[in-house]
N, C-alpha and C. Protein backbone atom coordinates (compact mmCIF):
# COMPACT_ATOMS: atom_id res chain seq x y z
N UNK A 1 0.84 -1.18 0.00
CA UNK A 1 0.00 0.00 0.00
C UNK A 1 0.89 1.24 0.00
N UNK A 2 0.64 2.08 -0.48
CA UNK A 2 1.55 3.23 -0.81
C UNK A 2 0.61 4.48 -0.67
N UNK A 3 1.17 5.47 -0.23
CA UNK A 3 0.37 6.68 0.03
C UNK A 3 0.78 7.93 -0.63
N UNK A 4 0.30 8.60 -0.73
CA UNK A 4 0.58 10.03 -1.92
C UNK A 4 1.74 10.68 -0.93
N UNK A 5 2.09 10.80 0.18
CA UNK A 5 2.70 11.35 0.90
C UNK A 5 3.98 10.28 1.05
N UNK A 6 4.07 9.40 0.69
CA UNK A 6 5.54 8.39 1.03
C UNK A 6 6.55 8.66 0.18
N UNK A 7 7.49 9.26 0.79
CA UNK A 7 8.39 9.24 -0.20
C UNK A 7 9.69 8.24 -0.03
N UNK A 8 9.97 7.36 -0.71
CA UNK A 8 11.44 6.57 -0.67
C UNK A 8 12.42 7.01 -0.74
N UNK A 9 13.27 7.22 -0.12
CA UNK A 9 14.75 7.40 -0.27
C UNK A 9 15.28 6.47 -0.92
N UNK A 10 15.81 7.10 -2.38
CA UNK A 10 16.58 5.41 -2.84
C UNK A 10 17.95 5.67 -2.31
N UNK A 11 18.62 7.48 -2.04
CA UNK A 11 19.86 7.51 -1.89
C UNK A 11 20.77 6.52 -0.16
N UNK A 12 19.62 5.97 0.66
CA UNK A 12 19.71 5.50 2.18
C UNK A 12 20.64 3.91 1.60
N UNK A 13 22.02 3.57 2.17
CA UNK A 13 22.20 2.35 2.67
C UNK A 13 22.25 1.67 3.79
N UNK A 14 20.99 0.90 4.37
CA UNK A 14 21.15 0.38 5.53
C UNK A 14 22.10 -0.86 5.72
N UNK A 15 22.45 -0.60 6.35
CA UNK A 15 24.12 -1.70 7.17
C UNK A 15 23.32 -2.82 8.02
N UNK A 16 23.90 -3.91 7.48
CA UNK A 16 22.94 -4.99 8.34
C UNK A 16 24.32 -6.10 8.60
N UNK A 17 23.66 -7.61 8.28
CA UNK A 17 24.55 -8.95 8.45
C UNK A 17 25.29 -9.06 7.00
N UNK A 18 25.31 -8.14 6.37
CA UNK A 18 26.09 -8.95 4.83
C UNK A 18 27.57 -8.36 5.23
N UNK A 19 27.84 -9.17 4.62
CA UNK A 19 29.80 -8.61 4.43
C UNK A 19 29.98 -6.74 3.91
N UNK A 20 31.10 -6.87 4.55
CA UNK A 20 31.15 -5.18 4.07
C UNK A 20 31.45 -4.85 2.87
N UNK A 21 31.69 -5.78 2.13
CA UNK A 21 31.95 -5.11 0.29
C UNK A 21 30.64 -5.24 -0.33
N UNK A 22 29.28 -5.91 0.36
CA UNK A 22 28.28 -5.74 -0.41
C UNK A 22 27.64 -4.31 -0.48
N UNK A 23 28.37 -3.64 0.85
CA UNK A 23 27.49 -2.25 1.27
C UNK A 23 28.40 -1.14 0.65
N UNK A 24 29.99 -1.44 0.61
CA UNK A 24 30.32 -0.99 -0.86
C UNK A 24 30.25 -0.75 -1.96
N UNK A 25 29.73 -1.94 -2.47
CA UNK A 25 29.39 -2.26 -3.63
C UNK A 25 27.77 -1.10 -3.86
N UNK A 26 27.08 -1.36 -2.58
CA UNK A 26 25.48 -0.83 -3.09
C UNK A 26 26.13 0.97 -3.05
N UNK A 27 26.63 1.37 -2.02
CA UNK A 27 27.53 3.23 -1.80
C UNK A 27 27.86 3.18 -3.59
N UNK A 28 28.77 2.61 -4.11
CA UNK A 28 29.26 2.79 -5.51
C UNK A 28 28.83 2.68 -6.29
N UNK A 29 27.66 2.22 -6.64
CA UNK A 29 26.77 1.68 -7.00
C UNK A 29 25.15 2.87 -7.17
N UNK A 30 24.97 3.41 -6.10
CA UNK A 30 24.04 4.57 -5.67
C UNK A 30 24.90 5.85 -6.75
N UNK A 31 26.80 5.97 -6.52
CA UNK A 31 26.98 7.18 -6.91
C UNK A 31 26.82 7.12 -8.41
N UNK A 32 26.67 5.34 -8.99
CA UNK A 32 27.38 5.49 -10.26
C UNK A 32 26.09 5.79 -10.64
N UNK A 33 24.72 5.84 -10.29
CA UNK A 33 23.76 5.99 -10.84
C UNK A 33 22.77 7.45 -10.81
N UNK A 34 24.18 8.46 -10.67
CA UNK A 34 23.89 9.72 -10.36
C UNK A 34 23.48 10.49 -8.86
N UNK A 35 23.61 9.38 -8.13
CA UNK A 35 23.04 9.99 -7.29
C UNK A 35 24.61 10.91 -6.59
N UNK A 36 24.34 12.39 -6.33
CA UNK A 36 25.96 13.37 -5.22
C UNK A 36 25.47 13.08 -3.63
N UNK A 37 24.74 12.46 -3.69
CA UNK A 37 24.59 12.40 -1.80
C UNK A 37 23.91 10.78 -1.89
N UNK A 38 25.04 9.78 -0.88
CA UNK A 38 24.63 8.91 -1.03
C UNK A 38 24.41 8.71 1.12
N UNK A 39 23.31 8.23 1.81
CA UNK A 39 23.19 8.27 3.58
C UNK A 39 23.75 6.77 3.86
N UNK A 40 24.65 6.39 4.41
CA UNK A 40 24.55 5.39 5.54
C UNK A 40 24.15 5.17 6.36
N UNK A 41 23.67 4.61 6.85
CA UNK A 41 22.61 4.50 7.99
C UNK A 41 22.92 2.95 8.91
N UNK A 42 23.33 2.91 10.11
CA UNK A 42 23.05 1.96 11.02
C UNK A 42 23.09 2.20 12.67
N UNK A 43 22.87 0.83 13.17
CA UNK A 43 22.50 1.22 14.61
C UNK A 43 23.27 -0.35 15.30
N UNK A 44 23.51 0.09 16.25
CA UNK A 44 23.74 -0.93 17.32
C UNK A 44 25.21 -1.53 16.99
N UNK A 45 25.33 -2.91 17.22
CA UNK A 45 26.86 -3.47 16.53
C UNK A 45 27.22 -3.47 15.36
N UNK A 46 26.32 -2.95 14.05
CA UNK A 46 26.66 -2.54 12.88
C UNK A 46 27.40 -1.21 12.60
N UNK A 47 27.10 -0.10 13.44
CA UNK A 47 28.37 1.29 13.33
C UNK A 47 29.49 0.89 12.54
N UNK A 48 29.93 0.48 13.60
CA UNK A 48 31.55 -0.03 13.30
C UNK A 48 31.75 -0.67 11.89
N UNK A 49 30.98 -1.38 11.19
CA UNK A 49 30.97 -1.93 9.53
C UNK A 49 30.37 -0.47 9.27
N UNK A 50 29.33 0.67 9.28
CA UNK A 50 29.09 1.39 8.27
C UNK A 50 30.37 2.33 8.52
N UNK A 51 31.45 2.71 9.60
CA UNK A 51 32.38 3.24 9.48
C UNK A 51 33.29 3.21 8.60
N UNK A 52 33.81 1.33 8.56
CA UNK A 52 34.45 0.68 7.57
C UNK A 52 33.84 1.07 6.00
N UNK A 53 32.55 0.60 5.85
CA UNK A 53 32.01 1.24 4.55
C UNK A 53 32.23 1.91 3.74
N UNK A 54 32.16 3.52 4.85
CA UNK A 54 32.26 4.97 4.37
C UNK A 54 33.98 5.09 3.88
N UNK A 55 34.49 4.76 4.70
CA UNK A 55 35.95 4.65 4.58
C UNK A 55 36.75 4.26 3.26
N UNK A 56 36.05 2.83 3.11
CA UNK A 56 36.34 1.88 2.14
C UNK A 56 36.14 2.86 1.10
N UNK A 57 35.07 3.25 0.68
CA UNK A 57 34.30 3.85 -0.50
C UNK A 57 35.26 5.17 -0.58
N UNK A 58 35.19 5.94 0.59
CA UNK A 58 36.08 7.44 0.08
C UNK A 58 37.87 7.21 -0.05
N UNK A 59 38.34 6.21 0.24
CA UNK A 59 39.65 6.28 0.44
C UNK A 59 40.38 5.22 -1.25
N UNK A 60 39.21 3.67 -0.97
CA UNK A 60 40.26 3.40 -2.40
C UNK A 60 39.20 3.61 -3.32
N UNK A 61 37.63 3.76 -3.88
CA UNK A 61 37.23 3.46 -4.93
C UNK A 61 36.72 4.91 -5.22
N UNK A 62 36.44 6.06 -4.78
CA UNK A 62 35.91 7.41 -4.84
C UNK A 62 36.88 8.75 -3.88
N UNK A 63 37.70 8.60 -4.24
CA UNK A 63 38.56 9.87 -3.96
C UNK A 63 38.51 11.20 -3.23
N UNK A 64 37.40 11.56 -4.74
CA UNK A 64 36.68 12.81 -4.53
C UNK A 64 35.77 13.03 -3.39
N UNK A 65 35.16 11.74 -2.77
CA UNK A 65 33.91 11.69 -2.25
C UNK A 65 34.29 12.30 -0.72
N UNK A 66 33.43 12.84 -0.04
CA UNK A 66 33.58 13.91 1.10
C UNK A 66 32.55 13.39 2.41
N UNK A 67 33.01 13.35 3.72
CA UNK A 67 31.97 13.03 4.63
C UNK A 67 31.19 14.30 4.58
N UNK A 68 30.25 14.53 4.55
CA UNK A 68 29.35 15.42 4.85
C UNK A 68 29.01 15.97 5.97
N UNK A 69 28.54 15.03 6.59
CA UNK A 69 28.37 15.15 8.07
C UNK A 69 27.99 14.07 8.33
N UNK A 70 28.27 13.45 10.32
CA UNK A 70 27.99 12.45 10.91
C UNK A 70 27.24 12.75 11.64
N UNK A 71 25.56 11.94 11.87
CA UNK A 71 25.19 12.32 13.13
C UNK A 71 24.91 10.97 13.95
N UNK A 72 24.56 11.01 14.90
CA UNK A 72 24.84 10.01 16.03
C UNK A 72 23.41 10.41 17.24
N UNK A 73 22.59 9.18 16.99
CA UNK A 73 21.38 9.48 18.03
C UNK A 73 21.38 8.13 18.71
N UNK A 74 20.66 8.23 19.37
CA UNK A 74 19.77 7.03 20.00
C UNK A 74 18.59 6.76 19.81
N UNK A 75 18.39 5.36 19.59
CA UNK A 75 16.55 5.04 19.14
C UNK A 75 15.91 4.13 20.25
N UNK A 76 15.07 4.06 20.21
CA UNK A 76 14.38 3.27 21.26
C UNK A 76 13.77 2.36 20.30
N UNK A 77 14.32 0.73 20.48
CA UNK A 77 13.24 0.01 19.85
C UNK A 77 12.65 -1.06 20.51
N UNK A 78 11.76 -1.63 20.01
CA UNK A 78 10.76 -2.62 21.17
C UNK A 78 11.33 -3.94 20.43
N UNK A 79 11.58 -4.51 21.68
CA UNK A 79 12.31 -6.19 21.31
C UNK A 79 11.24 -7.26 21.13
N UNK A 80 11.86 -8.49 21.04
CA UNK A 80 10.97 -9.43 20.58
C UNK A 80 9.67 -9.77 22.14
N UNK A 81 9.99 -9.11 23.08
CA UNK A 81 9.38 -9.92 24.03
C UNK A 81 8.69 -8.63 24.84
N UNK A 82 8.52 -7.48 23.87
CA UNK A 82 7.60 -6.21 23.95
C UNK A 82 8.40 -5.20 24.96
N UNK A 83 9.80 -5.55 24.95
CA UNK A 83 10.69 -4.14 25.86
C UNK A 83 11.11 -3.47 25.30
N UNK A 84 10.75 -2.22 25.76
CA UNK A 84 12.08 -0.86 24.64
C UNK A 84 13.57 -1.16 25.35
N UNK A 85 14.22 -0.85 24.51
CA UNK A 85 15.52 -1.22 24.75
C UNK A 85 15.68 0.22 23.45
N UNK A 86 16.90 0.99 24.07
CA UNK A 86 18.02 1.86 23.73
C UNK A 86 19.34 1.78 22.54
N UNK A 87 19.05 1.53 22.15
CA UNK A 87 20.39 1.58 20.91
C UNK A 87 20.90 2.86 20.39
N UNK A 88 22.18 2.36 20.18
CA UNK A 88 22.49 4.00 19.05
C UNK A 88 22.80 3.63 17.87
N UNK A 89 22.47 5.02 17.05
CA UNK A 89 22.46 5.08 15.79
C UNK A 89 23.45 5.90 15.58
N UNK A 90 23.93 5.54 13.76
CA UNK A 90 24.39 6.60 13.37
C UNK A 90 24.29 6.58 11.83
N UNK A 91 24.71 7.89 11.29
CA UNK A 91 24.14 8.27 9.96
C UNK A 91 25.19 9.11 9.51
N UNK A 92 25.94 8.32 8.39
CA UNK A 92 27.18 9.00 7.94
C UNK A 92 26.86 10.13 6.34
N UNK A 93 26.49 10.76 6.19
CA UNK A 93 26.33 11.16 4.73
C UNK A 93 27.54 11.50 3.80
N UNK A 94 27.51 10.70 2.87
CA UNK A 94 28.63 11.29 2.09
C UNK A 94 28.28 11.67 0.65
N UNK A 95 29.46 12.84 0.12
CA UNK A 95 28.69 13.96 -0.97
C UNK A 95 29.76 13.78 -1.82
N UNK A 96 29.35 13.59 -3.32
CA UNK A 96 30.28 13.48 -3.96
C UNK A 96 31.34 15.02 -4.57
């Protein structure tokens, strides 16, 4: 179901369980398809891989490419057994 008001971000890569050259691959992948602002996005024990990510991508395969800005929150999400539980997030943007 889709609503007149939803808009998708196609430029967002969320950081999950895959290896870190797949989330490479999707960052290089986002720029080659025009997009100058591509978001990283993760939370909890994934940071640390979208760090690697951003890194990977600006240092050997995109040069030019620039952190933008980092921001860093906390989310509250509800676990499997109905508790909020605290995590942090973070959200790297990078601009070509």
């Amino acid at each position: 179901m889709t609503d007149a008001n939803t808009h998708v971000e196609t430029n967002i890569v969320y950081i999950g369980k895959k290896v870190t050259m797949a989330y490479v691959l999707a960052v290089i992948t986002q720029l080659n398809q025009g997009e100058d602002t591509v978001i990283i996005k993760a939370r909890g024990k994934t940071i640390s891989k979208a760090v690697d990510v951003a890194e990977i991508v600006k240092n050997k395969f995109v040069n030019t490419l620039k952190i933008k800005s980092i921001n860093i929150s906390t989310e509250e999400i509800i676990t499997e057994n109905e508790t909020p539980m605290k995590v942090s997030a973070i959200e790297i943007i990078l601009n070509k």
